[in-house]
N, C-alpha and C. Protein backbone atom coordinates (compact mmCIF):
# COMPACT_ATOMS: atom_id res chain seq x y z
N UNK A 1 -14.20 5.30 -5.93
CA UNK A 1 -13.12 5.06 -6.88
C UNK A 1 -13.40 5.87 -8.15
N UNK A 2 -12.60 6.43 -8.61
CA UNK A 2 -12.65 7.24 -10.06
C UNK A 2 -12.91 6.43 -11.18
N UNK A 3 -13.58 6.75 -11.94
CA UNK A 3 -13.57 6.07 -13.29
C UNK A 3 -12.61 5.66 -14.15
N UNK A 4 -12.16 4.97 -14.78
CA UNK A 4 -11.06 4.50 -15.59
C UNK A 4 -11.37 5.92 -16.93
N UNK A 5 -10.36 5.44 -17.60
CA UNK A 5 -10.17 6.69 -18.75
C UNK A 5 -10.91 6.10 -19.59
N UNK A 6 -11.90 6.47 -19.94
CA UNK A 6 -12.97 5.53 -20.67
C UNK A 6 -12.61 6.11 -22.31
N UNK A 7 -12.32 7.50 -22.26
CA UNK A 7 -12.12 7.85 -23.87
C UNK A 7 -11.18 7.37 -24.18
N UNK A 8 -10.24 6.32 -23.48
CA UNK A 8 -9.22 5.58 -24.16
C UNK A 8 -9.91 4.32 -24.26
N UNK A 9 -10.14 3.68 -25.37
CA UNK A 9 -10.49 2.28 -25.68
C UNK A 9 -10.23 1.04 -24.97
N UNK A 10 -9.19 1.24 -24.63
CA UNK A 10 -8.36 0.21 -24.34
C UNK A 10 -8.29 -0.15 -22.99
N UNK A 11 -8.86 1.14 -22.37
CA UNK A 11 -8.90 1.30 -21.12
C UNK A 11 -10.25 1.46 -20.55
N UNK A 12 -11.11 1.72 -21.65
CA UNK A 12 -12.34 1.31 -21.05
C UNK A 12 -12.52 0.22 -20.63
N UNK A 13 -12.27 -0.69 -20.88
CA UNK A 13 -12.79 -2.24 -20.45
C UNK A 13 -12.03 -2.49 -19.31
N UNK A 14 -11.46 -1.67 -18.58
CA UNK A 14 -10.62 -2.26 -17.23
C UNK A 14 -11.63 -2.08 -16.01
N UNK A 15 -11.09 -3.02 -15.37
CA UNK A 15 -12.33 -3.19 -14.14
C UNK A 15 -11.47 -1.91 -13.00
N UNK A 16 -12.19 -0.90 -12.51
CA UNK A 16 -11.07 0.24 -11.83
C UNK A 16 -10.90 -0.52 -10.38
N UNK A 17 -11.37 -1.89 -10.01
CA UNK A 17 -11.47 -2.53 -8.90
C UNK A 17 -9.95 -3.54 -8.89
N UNK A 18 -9.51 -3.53 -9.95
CA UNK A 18 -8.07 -3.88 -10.08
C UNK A 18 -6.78 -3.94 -9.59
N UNK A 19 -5.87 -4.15 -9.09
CA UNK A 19 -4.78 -3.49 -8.56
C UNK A 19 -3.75 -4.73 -8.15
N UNK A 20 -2.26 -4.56 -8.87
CA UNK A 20 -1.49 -5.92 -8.64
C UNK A 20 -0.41 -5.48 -8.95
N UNK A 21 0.75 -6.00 -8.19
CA UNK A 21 2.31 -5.65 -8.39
C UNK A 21 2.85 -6.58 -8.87
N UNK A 22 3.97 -6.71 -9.47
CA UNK A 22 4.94 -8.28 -9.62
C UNK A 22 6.41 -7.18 -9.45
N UNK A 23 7.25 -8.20 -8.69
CA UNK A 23 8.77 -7.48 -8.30
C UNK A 23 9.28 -9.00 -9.16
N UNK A 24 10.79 -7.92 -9.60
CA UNK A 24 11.70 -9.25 -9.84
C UNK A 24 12.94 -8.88 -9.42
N UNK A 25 13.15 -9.92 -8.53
CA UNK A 25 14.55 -9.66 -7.76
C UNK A 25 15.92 -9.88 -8.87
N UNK A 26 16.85 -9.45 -8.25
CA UNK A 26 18.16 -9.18 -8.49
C UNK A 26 18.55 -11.15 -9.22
N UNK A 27 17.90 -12.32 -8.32
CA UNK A 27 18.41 -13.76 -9.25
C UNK A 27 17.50 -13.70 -10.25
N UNK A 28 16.15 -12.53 -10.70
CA UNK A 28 15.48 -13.14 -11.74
C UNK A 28 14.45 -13.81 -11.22
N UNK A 29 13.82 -13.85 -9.70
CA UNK A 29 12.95 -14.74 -9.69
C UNK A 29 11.28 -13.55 -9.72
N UNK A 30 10.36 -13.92 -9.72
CA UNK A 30 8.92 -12.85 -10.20
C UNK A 30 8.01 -13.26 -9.06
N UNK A 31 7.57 -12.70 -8.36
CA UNK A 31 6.91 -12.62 -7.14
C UNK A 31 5.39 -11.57 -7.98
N UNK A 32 4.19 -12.05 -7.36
CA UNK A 32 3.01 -11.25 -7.69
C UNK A 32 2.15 -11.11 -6.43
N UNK A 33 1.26 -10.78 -6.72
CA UNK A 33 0.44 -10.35 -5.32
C UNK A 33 -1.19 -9.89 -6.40
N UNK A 34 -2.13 -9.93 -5.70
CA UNK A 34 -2.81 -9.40 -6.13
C UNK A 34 -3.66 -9.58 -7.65
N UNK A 35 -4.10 -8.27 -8.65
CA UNK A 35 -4.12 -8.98 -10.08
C UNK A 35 -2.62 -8.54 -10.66
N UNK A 36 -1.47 -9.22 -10.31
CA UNK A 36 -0.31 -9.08 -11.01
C UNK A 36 -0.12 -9.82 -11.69
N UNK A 37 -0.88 -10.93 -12.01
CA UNK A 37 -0.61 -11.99 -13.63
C UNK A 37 -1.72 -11.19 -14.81
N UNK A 38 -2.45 -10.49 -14.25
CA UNK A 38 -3.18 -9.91 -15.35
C UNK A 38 -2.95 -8.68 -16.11
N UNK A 39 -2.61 -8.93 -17.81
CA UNK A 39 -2.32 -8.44 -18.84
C UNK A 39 -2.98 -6.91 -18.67
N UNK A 40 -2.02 -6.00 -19.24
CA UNK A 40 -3.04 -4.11 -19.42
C UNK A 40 -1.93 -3.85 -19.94
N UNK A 41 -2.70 -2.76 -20.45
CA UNK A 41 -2.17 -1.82 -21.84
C UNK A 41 -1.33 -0.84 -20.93
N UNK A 42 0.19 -0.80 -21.45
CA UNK A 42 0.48 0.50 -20.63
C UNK A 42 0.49 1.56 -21.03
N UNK A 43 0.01 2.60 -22.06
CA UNK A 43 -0.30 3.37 -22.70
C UNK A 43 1.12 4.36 -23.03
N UNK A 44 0.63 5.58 -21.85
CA UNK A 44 1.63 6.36 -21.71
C UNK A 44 3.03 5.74 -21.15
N UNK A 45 2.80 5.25 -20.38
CA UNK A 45 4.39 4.83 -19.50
C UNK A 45 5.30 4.26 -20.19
N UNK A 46 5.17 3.90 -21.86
CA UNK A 46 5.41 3.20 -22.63
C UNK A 46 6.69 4.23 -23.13
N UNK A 47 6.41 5.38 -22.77
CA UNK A 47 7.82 6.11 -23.30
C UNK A 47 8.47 6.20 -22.05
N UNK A 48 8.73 6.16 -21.17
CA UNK A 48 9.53 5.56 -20.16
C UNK A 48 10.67 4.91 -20.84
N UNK A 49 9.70 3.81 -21.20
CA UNK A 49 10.91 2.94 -21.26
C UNK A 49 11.12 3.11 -22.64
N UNK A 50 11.04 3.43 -23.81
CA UNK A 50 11.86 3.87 -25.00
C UNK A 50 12.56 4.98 -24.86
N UNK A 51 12.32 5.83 -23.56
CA UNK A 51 13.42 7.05 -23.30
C UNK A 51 14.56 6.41 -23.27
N UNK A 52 14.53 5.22 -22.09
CA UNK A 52 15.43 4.58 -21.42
C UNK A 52 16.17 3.98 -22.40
N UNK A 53 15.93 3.10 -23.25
CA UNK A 53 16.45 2.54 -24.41
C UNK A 53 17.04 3.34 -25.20
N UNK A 54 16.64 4.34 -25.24
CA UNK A 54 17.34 4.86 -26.36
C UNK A 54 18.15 6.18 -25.94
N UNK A 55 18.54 6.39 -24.50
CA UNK A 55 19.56 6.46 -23.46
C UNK A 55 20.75 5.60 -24.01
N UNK A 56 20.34 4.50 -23.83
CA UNK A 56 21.73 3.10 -23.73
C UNK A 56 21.81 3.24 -24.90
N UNK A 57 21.34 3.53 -26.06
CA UNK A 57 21.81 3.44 -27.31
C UNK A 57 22.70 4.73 -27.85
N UNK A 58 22.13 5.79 -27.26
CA UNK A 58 22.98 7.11 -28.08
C UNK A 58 23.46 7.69 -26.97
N UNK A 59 23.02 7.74 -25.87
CA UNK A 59 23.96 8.71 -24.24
C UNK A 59 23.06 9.67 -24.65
N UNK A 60 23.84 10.48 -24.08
CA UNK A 60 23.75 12.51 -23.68
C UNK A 60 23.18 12.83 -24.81
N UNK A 61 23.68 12.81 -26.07
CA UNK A 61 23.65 13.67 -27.39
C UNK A 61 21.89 13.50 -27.40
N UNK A 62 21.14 12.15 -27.35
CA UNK A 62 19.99 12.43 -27.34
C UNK A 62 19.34 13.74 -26.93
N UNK A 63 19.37 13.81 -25.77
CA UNK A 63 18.99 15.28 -25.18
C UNK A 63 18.94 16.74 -26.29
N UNK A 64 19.79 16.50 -27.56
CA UNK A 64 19.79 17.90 -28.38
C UNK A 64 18.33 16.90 -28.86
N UNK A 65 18.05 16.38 -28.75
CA UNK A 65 16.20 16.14 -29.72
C UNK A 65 15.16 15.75 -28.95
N UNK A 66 15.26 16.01 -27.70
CA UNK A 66 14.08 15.30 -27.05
C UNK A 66 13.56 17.04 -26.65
N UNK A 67 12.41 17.01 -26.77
CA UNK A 67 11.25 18.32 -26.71
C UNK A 67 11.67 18.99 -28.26
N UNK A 68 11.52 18.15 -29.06
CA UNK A 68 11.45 18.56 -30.78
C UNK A 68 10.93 17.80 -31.43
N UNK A 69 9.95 18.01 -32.07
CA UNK A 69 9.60 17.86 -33.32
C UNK A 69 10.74 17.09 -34.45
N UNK A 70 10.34 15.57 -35.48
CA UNK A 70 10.80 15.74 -36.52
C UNK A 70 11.56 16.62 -36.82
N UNK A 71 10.76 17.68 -37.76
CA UNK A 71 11.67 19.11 -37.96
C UNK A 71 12.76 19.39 -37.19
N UNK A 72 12.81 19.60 -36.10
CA UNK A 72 13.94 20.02 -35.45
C UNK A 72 13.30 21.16 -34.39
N UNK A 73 12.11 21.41 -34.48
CA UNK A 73 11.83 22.67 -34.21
C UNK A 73 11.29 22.13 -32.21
N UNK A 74 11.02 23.07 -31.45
CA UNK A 74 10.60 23.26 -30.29
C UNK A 74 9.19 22.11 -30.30
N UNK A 75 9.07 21.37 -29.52
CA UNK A 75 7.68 20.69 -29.75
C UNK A 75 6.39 21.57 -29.73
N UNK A 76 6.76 22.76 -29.06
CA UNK A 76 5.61 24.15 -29.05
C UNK A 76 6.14 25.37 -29.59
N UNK A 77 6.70 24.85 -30.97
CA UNK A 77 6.71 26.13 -31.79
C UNK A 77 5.40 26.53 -32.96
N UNK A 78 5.49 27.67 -32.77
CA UNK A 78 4.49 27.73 -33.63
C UNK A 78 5.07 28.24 -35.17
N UNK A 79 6.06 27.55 -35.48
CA UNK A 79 6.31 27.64 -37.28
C UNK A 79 5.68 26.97 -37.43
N UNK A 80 4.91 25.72 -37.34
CA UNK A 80 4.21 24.76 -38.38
C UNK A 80 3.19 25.29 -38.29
N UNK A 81 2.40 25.63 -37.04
CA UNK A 81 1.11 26.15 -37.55
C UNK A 81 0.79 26.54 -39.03
């Protein structure tokens, strides 16, 4: 088994022996299996779902700012350098 991402803090302390799903059906009910009652940091995947949100909040037009910078600029431009 690979090591957990240890230079992330948060994620050092996870046991990499871990592994648990929870589904929730269509009435709302939560099914688990496994360690699926146990709490973790979701780090990255966390913009997932603020993409998603903030989809339902503005539509399409988002898209003129996503891979930019504040500024406005290219997220890999090199004016700020």
């Amino acid at each position: 088994m690979p090591p957990v991402a240890d230079y992330i803090p948060e994620l050092a302390h996870v046991d990499p022996n871990q592994f648990g799903i929870a589904v929730i059906d269509a009435e709302g009910r939560v099914t688990t299996s496994g360690d699926g009652e146990t709490p973790f940091s979701i780090q990255g995947v966390s913009k997932v779902f603020t993409l998603t949100r903030a989809l339902g909040m503005v539509g399409d037009r988002l898209w003129r700012r996503v891979a930019r910078e504040p500024s406005g600029n290219p997220f890999n431009s090199l004016v700020q350098l």
